[in-house]
Structures are given as structure tokens and as C-alpha cells.
N, C-alpha and C. Protein backbone atom coordinates (compact mmCIF):
# COMPACT_ATOMS: atom_id res chain seq x y z
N UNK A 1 32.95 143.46 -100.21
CA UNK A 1 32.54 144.85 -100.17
C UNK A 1 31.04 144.90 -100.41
N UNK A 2 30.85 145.78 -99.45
CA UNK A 2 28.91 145.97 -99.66
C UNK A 2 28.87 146.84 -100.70
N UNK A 3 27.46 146.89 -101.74
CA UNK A 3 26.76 147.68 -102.33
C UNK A 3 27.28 149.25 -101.89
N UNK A 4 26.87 149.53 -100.86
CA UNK A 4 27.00 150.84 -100.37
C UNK A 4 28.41 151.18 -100.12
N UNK A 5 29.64 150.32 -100.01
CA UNK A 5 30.42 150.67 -99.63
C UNK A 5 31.07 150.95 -100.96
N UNK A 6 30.97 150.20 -101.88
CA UNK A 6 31.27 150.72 -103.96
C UNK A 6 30.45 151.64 -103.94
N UNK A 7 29.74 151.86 -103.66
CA UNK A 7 28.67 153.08 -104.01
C UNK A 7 29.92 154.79 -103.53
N UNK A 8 30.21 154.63 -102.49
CA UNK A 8 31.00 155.15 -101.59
C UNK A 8 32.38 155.21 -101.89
N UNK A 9 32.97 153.98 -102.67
CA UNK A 9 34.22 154.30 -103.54
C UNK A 9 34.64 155.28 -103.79
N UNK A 10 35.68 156.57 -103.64
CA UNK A 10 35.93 157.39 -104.19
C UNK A 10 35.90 156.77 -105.40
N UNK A 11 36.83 156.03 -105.76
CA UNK A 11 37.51 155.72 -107.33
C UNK A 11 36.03 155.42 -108.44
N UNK A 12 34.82 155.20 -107.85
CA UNK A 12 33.98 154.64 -108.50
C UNK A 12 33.03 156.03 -108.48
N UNK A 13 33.07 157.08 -109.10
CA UNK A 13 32.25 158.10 -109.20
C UNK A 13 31.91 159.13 -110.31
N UNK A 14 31.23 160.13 -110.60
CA UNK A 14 30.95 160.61 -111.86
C UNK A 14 32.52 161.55 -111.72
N UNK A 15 32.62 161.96 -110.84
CA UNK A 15 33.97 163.17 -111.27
C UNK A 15 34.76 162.15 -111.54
N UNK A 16 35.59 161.17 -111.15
CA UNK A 16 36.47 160.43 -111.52
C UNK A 16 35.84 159.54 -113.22
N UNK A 17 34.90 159.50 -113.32
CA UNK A 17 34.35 159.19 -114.57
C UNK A 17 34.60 159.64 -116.25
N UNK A 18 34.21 160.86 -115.12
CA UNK A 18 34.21 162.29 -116.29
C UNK A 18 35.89 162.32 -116.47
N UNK A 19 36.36 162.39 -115.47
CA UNK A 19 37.62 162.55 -115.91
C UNK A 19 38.70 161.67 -116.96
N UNK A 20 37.91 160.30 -116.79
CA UNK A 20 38.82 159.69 -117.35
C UNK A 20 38.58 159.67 -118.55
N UNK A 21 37.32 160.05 -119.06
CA UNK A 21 36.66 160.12 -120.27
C UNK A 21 37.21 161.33 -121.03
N UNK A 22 37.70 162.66 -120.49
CA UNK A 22 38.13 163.57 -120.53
C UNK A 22 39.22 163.58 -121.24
N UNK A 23 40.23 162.29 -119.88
CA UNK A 23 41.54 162.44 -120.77
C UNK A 23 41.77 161.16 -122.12
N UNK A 24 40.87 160.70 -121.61
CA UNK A 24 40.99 159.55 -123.29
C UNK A 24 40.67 160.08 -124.29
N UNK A 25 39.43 161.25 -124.51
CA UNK A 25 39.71 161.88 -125.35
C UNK A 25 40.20 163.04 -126.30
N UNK A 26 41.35 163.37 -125.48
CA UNK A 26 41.97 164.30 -125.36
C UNK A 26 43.18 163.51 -125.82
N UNK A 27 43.78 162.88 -125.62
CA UNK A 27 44.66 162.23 -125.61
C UNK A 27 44.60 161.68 -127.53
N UNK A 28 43.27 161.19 -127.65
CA UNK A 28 42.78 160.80 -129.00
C UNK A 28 42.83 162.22 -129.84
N UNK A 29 42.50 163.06 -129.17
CA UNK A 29 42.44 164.31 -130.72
C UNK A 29 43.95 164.96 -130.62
N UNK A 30 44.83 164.77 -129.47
CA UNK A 30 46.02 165.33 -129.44
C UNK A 30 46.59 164.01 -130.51
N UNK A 31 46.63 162.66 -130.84
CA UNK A 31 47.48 161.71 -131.06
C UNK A 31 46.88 162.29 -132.69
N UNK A 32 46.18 162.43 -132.92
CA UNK A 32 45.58 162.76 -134.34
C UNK A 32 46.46 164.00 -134.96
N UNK A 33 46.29 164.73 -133.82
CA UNK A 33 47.05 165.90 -134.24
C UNK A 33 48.50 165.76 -134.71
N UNK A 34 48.96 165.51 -133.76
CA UNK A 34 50.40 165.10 -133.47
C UNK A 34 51.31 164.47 -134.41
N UNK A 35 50.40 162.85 -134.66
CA UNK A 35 51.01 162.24 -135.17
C UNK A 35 50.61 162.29 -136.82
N UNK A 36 49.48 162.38 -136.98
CA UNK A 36 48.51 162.35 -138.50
C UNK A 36 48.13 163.44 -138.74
N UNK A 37 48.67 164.73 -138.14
CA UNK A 37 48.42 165.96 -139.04
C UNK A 37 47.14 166.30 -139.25
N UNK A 38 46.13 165.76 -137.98
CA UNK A 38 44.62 165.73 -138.37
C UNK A 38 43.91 166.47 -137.05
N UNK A 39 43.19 166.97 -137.70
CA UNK A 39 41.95 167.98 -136.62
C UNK A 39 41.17 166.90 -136.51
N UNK A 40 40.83 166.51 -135.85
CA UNK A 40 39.30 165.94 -135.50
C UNK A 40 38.33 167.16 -134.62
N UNK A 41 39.32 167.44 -133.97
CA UNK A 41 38.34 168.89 -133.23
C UNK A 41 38.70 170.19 -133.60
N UNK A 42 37.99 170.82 -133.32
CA UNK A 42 38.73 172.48 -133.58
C UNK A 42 39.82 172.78 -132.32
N UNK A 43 40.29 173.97 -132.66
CA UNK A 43 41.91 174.30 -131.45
C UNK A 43 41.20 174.76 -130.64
N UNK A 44 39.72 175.22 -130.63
CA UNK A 44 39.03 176.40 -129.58
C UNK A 44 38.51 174.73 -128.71
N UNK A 45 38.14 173.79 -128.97
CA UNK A 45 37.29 172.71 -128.10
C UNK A 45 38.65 171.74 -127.73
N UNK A 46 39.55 171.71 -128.53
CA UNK A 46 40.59 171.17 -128.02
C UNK A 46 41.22 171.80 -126.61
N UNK A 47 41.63 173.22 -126.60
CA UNK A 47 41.85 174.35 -125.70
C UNK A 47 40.82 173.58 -124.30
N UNK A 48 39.41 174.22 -124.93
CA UNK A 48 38.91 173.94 -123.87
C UNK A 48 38.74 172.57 -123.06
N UNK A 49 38.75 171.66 -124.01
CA UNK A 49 38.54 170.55 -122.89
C UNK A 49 40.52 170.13 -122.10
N UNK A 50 41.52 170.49 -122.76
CA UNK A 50 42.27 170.65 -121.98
C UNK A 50 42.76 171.12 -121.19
N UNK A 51 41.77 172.51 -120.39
CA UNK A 51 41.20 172.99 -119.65
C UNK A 51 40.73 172.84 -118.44
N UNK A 52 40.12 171.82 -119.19
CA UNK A 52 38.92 171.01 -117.63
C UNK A 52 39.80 170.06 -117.05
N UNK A 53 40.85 169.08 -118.10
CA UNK A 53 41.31 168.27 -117.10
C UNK A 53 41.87 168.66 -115.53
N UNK A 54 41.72 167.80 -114.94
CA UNK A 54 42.19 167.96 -113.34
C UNK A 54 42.57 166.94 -112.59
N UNK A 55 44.03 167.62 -112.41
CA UNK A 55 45.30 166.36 -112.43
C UNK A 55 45.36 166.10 -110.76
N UNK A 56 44.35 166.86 -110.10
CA UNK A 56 43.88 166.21 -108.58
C UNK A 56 43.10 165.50 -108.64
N UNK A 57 42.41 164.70 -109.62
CA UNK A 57 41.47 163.33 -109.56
C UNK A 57 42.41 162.29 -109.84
N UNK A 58 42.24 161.27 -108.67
CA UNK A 58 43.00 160.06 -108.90
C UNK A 58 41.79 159.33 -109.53
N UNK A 59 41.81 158.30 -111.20
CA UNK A 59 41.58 157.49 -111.31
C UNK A 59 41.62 156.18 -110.87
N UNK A 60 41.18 155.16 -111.84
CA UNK A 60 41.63 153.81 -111.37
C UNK A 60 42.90 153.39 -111.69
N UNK A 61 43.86 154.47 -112.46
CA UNK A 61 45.04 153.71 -113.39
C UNK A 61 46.40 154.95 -112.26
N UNK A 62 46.15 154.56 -111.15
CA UNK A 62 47.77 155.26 -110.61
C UNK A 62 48.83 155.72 -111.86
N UNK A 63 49.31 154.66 -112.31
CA UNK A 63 50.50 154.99 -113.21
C UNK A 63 50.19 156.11 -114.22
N UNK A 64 48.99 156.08 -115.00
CA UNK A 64 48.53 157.36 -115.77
C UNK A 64 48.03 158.36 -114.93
N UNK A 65 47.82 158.61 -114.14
CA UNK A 65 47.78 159.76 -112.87
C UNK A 65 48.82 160.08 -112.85
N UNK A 66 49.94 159.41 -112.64
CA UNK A 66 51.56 159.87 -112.34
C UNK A 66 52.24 160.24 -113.54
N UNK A 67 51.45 159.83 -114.71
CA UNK A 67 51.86 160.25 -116.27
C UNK A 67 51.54 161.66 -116.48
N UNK A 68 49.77 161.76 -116.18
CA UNK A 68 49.32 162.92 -116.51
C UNK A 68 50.04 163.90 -115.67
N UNK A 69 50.27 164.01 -114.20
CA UNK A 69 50.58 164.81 -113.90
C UNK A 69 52.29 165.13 -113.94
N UNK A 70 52.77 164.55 -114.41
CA UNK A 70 54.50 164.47 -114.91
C UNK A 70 54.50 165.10 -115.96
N UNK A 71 53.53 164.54 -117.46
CA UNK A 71 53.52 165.05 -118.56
C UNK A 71 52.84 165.86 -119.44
N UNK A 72 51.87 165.96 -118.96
CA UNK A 72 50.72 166.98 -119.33
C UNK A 72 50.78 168.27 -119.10
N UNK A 73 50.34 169.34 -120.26
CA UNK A 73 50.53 170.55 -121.00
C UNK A 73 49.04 170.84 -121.14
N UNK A 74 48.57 171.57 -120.88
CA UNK A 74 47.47 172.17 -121.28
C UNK A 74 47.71 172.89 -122.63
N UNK A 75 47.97 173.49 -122.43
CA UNK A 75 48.90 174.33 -123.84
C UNK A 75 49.75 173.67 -124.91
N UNK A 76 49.71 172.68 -125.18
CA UNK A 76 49.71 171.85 -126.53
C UNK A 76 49.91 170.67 -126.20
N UNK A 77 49.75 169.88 -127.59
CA UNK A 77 49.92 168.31 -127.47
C UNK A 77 50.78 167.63 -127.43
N UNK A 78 52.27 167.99 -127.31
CA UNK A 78 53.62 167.46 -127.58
C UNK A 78 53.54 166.41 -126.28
N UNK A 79 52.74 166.33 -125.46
CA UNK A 79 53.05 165.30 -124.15
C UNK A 79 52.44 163.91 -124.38
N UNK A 80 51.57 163.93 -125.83
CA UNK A 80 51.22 162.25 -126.30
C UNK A 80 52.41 161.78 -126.74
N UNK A 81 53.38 162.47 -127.39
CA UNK A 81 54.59 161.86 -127.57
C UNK A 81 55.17 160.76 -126.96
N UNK A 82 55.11 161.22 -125.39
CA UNK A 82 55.59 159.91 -124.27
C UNK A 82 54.62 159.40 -123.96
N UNK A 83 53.11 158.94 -124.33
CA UNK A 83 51.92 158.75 -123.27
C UNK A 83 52.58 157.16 -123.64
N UNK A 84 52.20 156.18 -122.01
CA UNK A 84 52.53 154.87 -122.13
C UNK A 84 51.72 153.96 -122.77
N UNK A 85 50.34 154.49 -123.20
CA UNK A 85 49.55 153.30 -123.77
C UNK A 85 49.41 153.97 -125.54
N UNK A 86 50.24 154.75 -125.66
CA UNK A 86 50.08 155.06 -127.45
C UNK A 86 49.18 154.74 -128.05
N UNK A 87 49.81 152.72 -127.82
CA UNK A 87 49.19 151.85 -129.09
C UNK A 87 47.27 152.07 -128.80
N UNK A 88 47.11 151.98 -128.04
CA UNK A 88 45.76 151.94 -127.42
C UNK A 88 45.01 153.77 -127.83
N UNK A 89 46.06 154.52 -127.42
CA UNK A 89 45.30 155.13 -127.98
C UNK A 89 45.17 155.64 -129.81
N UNK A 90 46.17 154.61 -130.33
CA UNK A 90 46.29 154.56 -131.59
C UNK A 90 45.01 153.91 -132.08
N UNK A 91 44.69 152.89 -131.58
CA UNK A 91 43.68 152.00 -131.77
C UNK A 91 42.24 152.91 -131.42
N UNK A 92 41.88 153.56 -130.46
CA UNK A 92 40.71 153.94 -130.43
C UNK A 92 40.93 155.37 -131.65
N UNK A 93 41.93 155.72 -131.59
CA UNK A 93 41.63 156.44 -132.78
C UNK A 93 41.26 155.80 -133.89
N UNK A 94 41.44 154.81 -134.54
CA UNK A 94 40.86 154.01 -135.71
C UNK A 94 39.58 153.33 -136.13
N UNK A 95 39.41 153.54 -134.25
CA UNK A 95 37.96 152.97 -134.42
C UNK A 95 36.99 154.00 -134.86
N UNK A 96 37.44 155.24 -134.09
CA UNK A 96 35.97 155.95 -134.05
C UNK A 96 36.91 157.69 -135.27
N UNK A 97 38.01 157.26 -135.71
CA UNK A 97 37.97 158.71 -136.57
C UNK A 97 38.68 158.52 -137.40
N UNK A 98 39.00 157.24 -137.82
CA UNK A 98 39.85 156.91 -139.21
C UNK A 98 39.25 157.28 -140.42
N UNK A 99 39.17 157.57 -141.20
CA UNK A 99 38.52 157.66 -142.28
C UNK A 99 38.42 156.61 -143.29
N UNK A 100 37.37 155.91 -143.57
CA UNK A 100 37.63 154.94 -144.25
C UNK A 100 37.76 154.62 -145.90
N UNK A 101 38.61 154.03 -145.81
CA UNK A 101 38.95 154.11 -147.06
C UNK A 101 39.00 152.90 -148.12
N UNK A 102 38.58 152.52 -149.12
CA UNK A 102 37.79 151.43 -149.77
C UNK A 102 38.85 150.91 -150.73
């Protein structure tokens, strides 16, 4: 593949970018919620960025495309319940909003 022709990638672009960034962290403040009883965001920025997602962008991950759009709620978080990579997003929650504790 040429330069220009990745350049040209649908799959390789800022909307598909944004998006995936979107739902990883969305996915992270819903698993917080959900599971640990924890705000990391407020309900008004939570709201909104579950909002923006848009379940007509195909990423690079088909199978979570076919997740999001099977299981996803704009209107609350009960759909991390089934998300297939949990653990993963268990893990980036620890990295960046665990609270640490000594």
C-alpha cells in the first residue's frame, strides 16, 4: 500500500479516531460508574459525550462496532455490563482514575 493510499484509508482518519477515543472513554466513566459506584465525570459531560457517539463510524475493531451498535444506550450505562473487553477496560480505568492508595 502506498503512502497516499493509507492516507486515503477510510479506517485511518480523524472521525474514525475521534470516535474510538470517544467510546473508550465512555466506556471507562460508564465502568466506574457501574461497577465502583464512582463519578469520574459529571452526568451533564457523561450525557453529553454519549451523545456524540456515532454508531455509523466503522472503526478498526468490526466486532466492537457490532457491540456498540447491538448494545449501546445513550441514556445510561447498563450496556458496559456485556462490553467484551471489560478486563481492558478495567485496566485503563486503573491506570488513569484509580485512586491511589498507600
Amino acid at each position: 500500500m502506498s503512502l497516499e493510499a493509507f492516507i486515503e484509508d477510510p479506517m485511518y482518519n480523524a472521525t474514525v479516531d475521534q470516535e474510538i477515543r470517544n467510546r473508550i472513554k465512555l466506556a471507562v466513566y460508564a465502568y466506574s460508574y457501574e461497577f465502583l459506584n464512582e463519578s469520574v465525570v459529571c452526568d451533564g459531560d457523561f450525557d453529553a459525550l454519549a451523545l456524540k457517539i456515532d454508531l455509523s463510524v466503522n472503526t478498526r475493531r468490526p466486532d466492537l462496532d457490532l457491540w456498540f451498535r447491538k448494545q449501546f444506550q445513550p441514556d445510561t450505562g447498563q450496556w458496559i455490563h456485556s462490553h467484551p473487553e471489560l478486563n481492558k477496560i478495567a485496566e485503563l480505568y486503573k491506570k488513569y482514575y484509580a485512586k491511589a492508595t498507600s
